[in-house]
PDB file of N, CA and C in Angstrom:
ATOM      1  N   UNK A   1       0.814  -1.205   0.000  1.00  0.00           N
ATOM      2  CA  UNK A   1       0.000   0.000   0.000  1.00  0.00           C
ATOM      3  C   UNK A   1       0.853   1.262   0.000  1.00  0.00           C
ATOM      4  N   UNK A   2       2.092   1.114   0.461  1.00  0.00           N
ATOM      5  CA  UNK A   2       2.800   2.372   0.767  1.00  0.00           C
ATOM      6  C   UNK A   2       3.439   3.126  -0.685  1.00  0.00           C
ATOM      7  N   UNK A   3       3.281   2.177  -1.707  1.00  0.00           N
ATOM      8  CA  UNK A   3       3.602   2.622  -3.038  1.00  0.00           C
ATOM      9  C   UNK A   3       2.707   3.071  -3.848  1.00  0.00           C
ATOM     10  N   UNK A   4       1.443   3.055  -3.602  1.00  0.00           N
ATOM     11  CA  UNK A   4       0.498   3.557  -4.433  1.00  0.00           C
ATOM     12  C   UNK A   4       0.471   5.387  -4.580  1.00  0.00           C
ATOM     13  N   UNK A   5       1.140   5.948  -3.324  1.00  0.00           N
ATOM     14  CA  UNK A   5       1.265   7.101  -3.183  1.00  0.00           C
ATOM     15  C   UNK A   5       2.136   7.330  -4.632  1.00  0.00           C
ATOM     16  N   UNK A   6       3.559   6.704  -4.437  1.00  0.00           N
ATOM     17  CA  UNK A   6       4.588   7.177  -5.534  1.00  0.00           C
ATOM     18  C   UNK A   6       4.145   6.772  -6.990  1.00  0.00           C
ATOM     19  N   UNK A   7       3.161   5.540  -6.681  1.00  0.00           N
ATOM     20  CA  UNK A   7       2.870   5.164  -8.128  1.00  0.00           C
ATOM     21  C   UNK A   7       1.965   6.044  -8.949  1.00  0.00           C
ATOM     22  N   UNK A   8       0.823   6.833  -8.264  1.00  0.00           N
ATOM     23  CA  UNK A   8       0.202   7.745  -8.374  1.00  0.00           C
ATOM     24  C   UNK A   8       0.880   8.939  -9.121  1.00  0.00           C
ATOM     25  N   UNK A   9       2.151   9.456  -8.015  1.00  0.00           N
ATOM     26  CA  UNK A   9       2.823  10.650  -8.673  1.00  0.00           C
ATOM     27  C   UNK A   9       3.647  10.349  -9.842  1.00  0.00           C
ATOM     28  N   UNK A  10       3.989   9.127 -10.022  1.00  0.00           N
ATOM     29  CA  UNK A  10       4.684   8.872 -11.339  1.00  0.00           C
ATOM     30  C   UNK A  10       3.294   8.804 -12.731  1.00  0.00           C
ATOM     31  N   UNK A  11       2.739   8.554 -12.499  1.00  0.00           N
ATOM     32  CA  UNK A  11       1.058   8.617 -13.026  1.00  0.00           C
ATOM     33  C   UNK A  11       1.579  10.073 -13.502  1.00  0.00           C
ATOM     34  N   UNK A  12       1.008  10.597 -12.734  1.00  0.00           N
ATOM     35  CA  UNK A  12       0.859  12.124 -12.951  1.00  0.00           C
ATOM     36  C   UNK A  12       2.004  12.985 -13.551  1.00  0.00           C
ATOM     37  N   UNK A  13       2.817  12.361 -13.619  1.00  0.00           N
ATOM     38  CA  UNK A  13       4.233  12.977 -13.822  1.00  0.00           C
ATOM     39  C   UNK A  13       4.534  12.584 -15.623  1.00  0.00           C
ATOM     40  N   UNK A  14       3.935  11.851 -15.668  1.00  0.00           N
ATOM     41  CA  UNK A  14       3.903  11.599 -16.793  1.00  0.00           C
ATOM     42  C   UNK A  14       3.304  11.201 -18.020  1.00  0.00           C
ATOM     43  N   UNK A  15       2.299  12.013 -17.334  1.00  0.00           N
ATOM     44  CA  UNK A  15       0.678  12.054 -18.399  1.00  0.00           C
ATOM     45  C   UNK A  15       1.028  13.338 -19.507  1.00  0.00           C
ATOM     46  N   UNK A  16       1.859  14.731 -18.900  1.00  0.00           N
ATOM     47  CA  UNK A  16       2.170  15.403 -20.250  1.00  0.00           C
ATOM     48  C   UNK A  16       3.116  14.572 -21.030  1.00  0.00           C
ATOM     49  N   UNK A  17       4.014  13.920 -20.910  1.00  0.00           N
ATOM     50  CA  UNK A  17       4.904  13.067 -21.960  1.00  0.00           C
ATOM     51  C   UNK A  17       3.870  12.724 -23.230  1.00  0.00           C
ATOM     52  N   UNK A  18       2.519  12.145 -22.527  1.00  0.00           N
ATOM     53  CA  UNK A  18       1.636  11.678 -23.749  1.00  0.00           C
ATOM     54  C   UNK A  18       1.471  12.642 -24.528  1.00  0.00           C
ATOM     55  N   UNK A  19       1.108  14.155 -24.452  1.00  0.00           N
ATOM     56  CA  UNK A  19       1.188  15.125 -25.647  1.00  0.00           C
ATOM     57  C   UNK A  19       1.792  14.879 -26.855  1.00  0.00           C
ATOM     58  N   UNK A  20       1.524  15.317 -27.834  1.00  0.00           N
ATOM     59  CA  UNK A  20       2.646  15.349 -29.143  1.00  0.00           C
ATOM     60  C   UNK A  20       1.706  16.483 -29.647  1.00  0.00           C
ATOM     61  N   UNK A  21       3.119  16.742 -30.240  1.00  0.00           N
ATOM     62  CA  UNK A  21       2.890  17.870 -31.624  1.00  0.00           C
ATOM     63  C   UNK A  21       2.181  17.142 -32.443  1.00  0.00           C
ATOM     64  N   UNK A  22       1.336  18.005 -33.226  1.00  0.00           N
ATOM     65  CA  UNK A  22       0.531  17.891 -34.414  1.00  0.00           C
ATOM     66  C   UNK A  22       0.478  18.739 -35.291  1.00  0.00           C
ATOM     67  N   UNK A  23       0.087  17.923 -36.785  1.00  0.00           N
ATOM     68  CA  UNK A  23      -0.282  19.231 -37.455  1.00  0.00           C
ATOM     69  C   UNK A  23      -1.459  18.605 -38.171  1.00  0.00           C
ATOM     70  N   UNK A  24      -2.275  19.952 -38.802  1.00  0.00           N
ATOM     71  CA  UNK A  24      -3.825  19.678 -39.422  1.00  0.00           C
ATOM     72  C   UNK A  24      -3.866  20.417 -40.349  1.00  0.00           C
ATOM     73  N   UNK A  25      -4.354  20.442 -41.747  1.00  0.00           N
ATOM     74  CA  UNK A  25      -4.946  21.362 -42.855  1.00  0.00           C
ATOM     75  C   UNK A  25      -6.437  21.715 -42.462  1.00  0.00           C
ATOM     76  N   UNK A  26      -6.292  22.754 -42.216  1.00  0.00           N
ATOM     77  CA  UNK A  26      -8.086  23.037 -41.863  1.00  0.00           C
ATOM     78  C   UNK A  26      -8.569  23.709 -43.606  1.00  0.00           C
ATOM     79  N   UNK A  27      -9.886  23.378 -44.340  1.00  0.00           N
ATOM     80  CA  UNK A  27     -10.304  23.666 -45.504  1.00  0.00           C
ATOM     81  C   UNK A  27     -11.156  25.375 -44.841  1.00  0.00           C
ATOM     82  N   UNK A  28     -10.821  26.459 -45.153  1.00  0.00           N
ATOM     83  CA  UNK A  28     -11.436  27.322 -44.462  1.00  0.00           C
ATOM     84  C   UNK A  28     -12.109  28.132 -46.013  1.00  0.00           C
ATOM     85  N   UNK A  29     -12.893  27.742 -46.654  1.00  0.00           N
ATOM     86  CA  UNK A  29     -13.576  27.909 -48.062  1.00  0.00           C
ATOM     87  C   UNK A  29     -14.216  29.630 -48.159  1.00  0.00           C
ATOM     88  N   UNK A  30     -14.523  30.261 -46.844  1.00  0.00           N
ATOM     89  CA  UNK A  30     -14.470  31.569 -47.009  1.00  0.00           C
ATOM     90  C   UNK A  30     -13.964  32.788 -47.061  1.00  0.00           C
ATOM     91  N   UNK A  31     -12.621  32.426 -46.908  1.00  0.00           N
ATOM     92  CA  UNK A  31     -11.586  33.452 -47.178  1.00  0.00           C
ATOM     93  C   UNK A  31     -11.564  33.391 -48.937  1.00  0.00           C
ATOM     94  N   UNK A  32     -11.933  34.954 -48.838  1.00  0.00           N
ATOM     95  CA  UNK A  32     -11.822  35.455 -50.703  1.00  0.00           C
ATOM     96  C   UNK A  32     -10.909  36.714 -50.761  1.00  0.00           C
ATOM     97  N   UNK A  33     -10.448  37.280 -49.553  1.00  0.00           N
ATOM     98  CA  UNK A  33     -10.031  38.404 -50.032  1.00  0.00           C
ATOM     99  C   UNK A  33      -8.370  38.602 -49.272  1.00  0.00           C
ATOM    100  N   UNK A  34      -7.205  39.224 -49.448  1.00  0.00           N
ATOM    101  CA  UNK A  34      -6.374  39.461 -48.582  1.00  0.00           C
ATOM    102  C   UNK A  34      -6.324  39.955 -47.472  1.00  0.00           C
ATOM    103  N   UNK A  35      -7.136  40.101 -46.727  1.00  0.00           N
ATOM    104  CA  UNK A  35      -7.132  40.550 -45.023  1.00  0.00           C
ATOM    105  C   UNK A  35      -7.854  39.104 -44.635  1.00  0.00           C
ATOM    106  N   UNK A  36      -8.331  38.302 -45.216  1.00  0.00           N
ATOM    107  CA  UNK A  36      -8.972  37.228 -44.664  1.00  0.00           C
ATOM    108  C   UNK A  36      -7.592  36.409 -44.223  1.00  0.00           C
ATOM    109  N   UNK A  37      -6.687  36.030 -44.358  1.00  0.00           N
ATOM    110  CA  UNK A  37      -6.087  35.013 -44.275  1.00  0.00           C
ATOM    111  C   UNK A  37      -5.196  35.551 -42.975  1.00  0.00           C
ATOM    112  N   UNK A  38      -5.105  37.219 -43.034  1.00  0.00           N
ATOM    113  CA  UNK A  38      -4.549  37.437 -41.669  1.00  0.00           C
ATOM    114  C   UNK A  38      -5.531  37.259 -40.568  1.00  0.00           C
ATOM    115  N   UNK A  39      -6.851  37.475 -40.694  1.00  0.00           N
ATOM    116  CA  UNK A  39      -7.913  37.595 -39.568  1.00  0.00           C
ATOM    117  C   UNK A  39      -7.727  35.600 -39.239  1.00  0.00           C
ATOM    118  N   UNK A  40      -7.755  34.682 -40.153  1.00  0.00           N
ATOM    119  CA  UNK A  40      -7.733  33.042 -39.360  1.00  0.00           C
ATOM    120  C   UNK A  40      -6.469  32.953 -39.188  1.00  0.00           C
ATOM    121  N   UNK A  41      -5.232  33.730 -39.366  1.00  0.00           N
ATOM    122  CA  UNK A  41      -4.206  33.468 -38.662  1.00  0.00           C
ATOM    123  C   UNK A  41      -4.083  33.698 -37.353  1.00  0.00           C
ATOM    124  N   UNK A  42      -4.760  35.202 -37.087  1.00  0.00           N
ATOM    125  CA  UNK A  42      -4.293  36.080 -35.647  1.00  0.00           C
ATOM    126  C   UNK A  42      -5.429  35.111 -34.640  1.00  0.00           C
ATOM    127  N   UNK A  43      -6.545  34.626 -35.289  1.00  0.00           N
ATOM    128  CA  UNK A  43      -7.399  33.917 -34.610  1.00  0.00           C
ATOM    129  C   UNK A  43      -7.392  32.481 -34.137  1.00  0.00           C
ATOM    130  N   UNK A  44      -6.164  31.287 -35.359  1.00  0.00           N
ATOM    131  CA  UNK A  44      -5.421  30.262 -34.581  1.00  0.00           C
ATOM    132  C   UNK A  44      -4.396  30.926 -33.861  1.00  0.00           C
ATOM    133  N   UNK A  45      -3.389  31.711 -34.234  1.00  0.00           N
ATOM    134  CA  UNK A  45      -2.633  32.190 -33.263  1.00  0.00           C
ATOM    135  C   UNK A  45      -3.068  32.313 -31.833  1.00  0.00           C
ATOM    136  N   UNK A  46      -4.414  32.997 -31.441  1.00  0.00           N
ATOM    137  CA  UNK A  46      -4.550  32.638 -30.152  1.00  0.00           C
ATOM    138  C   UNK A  46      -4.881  31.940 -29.448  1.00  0.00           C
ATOM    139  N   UNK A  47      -5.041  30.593 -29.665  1.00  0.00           N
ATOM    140  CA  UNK A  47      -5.361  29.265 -29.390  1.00  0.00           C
ATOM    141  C   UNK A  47      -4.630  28.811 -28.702  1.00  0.00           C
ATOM    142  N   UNK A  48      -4.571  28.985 -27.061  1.00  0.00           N
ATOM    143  CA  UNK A  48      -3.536  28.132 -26.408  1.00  0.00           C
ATOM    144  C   UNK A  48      -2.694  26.549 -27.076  1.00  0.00           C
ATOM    145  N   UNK A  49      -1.603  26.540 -27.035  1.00  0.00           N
ATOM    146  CA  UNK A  49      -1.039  25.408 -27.636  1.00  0.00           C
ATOM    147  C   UNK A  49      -0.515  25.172 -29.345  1.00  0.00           C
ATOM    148  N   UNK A  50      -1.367  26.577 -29.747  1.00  0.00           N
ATOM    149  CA  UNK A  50      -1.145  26.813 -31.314  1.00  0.00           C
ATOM    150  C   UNK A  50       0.458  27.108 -31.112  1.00  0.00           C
ATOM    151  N   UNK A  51       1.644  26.588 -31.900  1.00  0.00           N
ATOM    152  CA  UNK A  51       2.840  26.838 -31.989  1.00  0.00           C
ATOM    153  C   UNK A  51       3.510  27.498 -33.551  1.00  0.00           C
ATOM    154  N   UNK A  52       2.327  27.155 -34.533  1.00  0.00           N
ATOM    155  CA  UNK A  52       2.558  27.694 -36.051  1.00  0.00           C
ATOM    156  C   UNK A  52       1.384  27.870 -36.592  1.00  0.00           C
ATOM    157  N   UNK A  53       1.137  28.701 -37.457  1.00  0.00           N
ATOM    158  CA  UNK A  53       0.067  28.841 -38.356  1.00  0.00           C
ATOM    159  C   UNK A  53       0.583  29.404 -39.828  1.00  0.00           C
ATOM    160  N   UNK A  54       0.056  28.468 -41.100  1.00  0.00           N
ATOM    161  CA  UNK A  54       0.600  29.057 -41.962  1.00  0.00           C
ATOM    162  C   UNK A  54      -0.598  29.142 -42.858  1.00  0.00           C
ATOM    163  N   UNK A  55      -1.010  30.395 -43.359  1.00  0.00           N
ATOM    164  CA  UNK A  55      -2.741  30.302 -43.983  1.00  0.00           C
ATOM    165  C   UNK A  55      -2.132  30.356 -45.529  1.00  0.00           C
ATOM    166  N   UNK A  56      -3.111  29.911 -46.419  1.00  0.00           N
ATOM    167  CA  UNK A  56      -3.053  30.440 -47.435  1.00  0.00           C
ATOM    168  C   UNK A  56      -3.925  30.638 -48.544  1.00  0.00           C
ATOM    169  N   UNK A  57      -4.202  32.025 -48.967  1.00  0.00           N
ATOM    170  CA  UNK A  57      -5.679  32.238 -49.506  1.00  0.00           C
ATOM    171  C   UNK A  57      -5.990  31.689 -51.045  1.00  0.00           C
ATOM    172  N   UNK A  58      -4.820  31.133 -51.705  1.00  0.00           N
ATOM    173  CA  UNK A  58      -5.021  30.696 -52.930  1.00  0.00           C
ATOM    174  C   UNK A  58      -6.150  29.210 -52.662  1.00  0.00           C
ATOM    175  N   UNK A  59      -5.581  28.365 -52.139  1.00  0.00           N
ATOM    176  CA  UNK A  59      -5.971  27.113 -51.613  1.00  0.00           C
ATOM    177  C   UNK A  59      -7.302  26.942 -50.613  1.00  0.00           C
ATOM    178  N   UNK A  60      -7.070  28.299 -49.955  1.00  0.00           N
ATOM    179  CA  UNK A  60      -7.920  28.280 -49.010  1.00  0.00           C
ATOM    180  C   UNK A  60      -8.216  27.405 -47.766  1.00  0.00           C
ATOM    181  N   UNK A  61      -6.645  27.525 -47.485  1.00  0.00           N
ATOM    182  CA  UNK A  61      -6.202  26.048 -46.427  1.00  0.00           C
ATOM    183  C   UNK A  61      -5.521  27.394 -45.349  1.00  0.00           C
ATOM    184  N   UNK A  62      -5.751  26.325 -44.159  1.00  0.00           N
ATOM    185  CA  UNK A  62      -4.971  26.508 -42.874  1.00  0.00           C
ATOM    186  C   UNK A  62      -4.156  25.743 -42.658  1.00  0.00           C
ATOM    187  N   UNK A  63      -2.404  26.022 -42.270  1.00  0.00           N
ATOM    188  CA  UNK A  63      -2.003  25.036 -41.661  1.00  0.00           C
ATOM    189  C   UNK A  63      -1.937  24.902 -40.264  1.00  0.00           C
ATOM    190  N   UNK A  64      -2.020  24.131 -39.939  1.00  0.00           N
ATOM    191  CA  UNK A  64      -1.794  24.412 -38.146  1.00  0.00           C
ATOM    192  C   UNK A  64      -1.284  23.076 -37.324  1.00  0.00           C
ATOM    193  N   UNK A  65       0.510  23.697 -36.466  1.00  0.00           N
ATOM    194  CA  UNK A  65       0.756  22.949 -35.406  1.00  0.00           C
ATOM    195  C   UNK A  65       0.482  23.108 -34.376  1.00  0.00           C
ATOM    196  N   UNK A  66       0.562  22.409 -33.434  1.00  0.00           N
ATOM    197  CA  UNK A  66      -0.362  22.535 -31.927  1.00  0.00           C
ATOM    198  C   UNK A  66      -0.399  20.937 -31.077  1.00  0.00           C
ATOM    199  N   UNK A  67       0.111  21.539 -29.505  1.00  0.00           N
ATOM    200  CA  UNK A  67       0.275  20.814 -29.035  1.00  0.00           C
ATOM    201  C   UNK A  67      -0.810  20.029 -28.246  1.00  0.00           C
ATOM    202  N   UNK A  68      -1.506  18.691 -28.437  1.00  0.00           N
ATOM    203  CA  UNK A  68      -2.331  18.275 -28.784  1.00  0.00           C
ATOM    204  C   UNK A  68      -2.722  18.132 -26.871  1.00  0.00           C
ATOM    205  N   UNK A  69      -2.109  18.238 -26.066  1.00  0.00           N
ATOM    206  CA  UNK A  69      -2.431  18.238 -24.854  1.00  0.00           C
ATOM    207  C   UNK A  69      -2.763  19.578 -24.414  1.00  0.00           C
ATOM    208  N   UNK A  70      -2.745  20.795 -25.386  1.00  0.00           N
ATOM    209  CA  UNK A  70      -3.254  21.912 -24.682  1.00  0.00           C
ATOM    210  C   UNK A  70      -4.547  22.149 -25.284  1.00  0.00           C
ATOM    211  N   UNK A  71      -4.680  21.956 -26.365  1.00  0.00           N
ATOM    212  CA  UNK A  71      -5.721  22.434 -27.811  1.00  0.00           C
ATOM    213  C   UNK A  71      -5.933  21.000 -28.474  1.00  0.00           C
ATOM    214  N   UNK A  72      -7.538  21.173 -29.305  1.00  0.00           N
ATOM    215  CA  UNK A  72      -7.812  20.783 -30.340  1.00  0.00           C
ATOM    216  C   UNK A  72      -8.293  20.778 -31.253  1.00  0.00           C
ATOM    217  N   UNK A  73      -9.062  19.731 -32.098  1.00  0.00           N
ATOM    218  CA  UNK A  73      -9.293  20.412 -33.331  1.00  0.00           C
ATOM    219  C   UNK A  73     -10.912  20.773 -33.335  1.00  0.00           C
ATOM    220  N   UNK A  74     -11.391  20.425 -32.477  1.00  0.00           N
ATOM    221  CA  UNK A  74     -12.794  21.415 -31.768  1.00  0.00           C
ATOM    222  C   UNK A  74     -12.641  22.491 -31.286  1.00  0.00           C
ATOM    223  N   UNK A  75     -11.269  23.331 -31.001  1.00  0.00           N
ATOM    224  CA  UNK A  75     -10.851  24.413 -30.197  1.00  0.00           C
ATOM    225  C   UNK A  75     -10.433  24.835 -31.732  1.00  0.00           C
ATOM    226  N   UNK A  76      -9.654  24.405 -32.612  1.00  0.00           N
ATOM    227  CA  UNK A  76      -8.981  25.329 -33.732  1.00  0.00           C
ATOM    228  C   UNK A  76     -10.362  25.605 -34.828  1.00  0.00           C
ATOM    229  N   UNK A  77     -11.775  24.963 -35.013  1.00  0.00           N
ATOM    230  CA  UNK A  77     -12.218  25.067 -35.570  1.00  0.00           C
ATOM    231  C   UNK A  77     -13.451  26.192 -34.894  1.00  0.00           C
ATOM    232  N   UNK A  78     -13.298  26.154 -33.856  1.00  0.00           N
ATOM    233  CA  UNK A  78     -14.209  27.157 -33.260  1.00  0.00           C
ATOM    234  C   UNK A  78     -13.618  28.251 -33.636  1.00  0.00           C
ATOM    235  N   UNK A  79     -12.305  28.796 -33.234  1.00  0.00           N
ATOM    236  CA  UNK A  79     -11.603  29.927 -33.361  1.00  0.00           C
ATOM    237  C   UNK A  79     -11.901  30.221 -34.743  1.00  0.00           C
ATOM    238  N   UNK A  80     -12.031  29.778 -35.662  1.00  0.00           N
ATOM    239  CA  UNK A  80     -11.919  30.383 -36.950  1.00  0.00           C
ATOM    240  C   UNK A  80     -13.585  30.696 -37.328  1.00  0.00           C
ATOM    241  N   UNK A  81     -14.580  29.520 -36.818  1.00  0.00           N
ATOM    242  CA  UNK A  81     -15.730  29.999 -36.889  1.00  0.00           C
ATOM    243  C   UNK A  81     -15.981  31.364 -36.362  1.00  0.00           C
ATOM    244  N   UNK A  82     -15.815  31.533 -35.265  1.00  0.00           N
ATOM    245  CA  UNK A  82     -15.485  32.744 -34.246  1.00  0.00           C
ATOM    246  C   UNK A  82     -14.962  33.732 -35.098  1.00  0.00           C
ATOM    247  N   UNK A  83     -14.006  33.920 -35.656  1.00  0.00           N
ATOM    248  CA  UNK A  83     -13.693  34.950 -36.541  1.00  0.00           C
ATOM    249  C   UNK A  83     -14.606  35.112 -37.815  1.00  0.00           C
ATOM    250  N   UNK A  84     -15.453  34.609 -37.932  1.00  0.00           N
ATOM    251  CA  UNK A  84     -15.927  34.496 -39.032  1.00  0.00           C
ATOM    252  C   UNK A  84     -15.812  33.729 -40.117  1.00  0.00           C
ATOM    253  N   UNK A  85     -15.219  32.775 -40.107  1.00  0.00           N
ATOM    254  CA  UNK A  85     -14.492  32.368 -40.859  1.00  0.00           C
ATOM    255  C   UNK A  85     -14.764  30.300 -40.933  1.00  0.00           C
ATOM    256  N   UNK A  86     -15.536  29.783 -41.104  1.00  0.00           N
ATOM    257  CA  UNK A  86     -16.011  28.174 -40.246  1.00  0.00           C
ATOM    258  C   UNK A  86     -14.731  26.968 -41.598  1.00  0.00           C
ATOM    259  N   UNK A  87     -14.478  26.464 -40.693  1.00  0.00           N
ATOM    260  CA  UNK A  87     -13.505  25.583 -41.345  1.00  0.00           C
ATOM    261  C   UNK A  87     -14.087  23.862 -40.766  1.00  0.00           C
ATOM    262  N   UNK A  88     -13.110  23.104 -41.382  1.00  0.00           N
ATOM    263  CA  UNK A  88     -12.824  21.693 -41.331  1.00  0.00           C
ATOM    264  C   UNK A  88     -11.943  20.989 -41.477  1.00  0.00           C
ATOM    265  N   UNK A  89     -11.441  20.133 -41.173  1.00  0.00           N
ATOM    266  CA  UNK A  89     -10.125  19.735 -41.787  1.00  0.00           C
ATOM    267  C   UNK A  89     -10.149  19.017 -42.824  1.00  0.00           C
ATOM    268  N   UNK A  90      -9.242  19.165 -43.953  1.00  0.00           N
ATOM    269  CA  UNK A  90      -8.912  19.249 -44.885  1.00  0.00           C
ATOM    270  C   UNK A  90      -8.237  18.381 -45.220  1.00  0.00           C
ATOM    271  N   UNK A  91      -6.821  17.969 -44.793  1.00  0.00           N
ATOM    272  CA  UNK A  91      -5.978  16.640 -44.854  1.00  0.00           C
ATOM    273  C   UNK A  91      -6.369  16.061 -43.762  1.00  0.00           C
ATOM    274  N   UNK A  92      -5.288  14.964 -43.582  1.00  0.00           N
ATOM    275  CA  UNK A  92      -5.314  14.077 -42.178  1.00  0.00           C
ATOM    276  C   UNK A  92      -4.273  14.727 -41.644  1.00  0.00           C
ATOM    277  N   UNK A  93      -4.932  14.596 -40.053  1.00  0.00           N
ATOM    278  CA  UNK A  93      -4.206  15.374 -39.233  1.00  0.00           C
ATOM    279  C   UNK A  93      -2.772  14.574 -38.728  1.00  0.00           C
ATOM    280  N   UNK A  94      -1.401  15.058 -38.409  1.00  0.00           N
ATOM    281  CA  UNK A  94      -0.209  14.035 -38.472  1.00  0.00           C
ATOM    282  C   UNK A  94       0.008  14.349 -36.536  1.00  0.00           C
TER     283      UNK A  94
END
């Protein structure tokens, strides 16, 4: 019994290890104009755990890394709805 204490804190100690980086193509189909692609950037940008965002309005794709224990892809797709902007993902997420 006297180890369940330490076994516990090793538990806990190493539940962020499980995190990983990710990345996702979000399809964000309403960006038409050049200020659009900065407004779903500045808006994954503030996404706790967002670490990159790379938009681009030809394609009409988001890229986005993010660390999968802070954020997800119910959190990155809100943010862009939220801006106006409603997405999905697009590729498979890595």
């Amino acid at each position: 019994m006297n180890k369940l204490p330490a076994i516990l804190m090793l538990i806990a100690i190493a539940m962020p290890a499980v995190a990983a980086t990710r990345t996702v193509t979000l399809s964000v189909p309403g960006m038409n104009c050049a200020a659009c692609p900065i407004t779903v950037k500045k808006a994954l940008g503030n996404v706790p755990g967002v670490s990159r965002t790379e938009v681009n309005l030809d394609r009409r794709e988001a890229t986005v890394t993010f660390d999968d224990g802070r954020t997800n892809l119910e959190a990155l797709t809100r943010a862009t709805q939220d801006a106006g902007y409603p997405s999905t993902v697009a590729g498979g997420a890595r």
